[in-house]
C-alpha atoms as a PDB file:
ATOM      1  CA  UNK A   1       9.684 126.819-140.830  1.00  0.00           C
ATOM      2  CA  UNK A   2       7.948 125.865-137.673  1.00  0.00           C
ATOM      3  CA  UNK A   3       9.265 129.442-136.440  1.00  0.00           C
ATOM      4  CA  UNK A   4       7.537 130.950-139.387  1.00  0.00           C
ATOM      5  CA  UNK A   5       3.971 129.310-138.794  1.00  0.00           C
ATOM      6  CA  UNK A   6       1.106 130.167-136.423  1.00  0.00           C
ATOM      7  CA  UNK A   7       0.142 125.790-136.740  1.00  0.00           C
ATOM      8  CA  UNK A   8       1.770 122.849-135.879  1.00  0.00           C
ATOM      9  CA  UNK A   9       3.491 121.103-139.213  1.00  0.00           C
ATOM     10  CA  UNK A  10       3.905 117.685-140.604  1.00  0.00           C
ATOM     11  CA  UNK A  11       6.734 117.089-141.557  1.00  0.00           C
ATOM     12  CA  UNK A  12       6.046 116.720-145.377  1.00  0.00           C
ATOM     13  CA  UNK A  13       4.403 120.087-145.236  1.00  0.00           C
ATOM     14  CA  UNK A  14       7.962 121.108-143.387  1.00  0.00           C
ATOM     15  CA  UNK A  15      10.146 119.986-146.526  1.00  0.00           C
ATOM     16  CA  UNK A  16       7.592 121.555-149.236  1.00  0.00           C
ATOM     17  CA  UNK A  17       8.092 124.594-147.656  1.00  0.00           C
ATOM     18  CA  UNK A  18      11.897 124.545-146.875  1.00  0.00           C
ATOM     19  CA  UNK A  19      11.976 123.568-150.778  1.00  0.00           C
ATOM     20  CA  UNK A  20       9.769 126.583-151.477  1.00  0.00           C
ATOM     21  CA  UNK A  21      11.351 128.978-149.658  1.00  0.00           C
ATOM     22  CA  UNK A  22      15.078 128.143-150.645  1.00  0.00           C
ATOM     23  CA  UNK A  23      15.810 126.970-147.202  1.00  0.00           C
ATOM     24  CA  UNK A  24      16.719 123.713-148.487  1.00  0.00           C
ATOM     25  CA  UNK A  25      16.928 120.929-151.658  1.00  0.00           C
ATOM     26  CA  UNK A  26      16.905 117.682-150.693  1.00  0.00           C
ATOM     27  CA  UNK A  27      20.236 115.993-151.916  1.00  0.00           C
ATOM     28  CA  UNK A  28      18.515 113.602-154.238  1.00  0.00           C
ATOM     29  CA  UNK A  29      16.523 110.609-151.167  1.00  0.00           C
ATOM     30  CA  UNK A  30      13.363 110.096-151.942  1.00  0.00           C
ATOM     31  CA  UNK A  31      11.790 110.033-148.503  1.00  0.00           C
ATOM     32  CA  UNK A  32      12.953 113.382-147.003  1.00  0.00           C
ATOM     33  CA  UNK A  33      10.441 113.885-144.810  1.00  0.00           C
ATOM     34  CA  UNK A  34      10.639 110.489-143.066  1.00  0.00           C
ATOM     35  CA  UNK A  35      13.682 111.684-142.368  1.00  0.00           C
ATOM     36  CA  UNK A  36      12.929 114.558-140.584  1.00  0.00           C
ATOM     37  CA  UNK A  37      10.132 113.123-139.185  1.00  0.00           C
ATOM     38  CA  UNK A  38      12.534 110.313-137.917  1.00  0.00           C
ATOM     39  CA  UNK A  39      15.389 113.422-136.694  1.00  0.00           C
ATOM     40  CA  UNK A  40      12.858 115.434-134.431  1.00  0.00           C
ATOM     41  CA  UNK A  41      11.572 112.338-132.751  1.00  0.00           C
ATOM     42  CA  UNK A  42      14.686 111.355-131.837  1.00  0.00           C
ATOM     43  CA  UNK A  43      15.338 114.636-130.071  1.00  0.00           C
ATOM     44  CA  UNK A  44      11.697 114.728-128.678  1.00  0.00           C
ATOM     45  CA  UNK A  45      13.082 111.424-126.878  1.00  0.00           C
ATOM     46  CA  UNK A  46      16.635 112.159-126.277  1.00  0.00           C
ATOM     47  CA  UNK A  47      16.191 116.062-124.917  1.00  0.00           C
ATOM     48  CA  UNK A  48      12.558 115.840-123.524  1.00  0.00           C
ATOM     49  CA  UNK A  49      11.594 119.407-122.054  1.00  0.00           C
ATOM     50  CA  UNK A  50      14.347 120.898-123.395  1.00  0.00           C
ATOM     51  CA  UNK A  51      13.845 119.499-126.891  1.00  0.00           C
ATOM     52  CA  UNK A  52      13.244 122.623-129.320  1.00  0.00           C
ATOM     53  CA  UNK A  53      10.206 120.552-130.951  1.00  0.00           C
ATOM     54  CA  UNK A  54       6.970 119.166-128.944  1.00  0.00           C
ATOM     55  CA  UNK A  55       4.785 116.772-130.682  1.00  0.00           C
ATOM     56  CA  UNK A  56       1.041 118.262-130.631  1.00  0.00           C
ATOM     57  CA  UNK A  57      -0.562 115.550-132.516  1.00  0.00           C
ATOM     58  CA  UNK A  58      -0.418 112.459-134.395  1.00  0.00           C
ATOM     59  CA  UNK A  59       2.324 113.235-137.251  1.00  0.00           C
ATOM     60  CA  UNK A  60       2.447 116.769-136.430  1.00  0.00           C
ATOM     61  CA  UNK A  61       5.170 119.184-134.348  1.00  0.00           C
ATOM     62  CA  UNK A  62       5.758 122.527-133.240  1.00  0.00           C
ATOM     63  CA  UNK A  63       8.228 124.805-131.341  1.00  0.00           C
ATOM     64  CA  UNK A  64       8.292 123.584-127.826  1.00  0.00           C
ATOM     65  CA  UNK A  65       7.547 127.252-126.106  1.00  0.00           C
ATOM     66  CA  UNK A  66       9.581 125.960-122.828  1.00  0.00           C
ATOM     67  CA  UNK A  67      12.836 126.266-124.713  1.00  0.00           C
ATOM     68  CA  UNK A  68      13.773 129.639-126.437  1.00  0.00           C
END
């Protein structure tokens, strides 16, 4: 989705348009985009620079442009 966007995206705005798109249905948790949220900040810490997401604002992400 990110790849698909010209703006940085929360990650609630990520799932709603996964869902909408048919990229993806959550499998029935009810806080799916904590759990994103929670996934791309742990690569954001683990990989760093060569994470593929950056964090641009408070709550928000995009593609890290240093990786491709």
């Amino acid at each position: 989705m990110l790849g698909e966007s010209a703006e940085a995206m929360a990650a609630k705005e990520m799932i709603d348009a996964m869902s909408a798109k048919g990229y993806w249905a959550s499998p029935g948790g009810q806080t799916p985009h904590a759990t994103l949220y929670a996934a791309i900040l742990r690569e954001i810490n683990t990989k760093g620079a060569d994470a593929r997401f950056a964090k641009t604002e408070r709550g928000r992400f995009g593609l890290n442009a240093a990786v491709k």
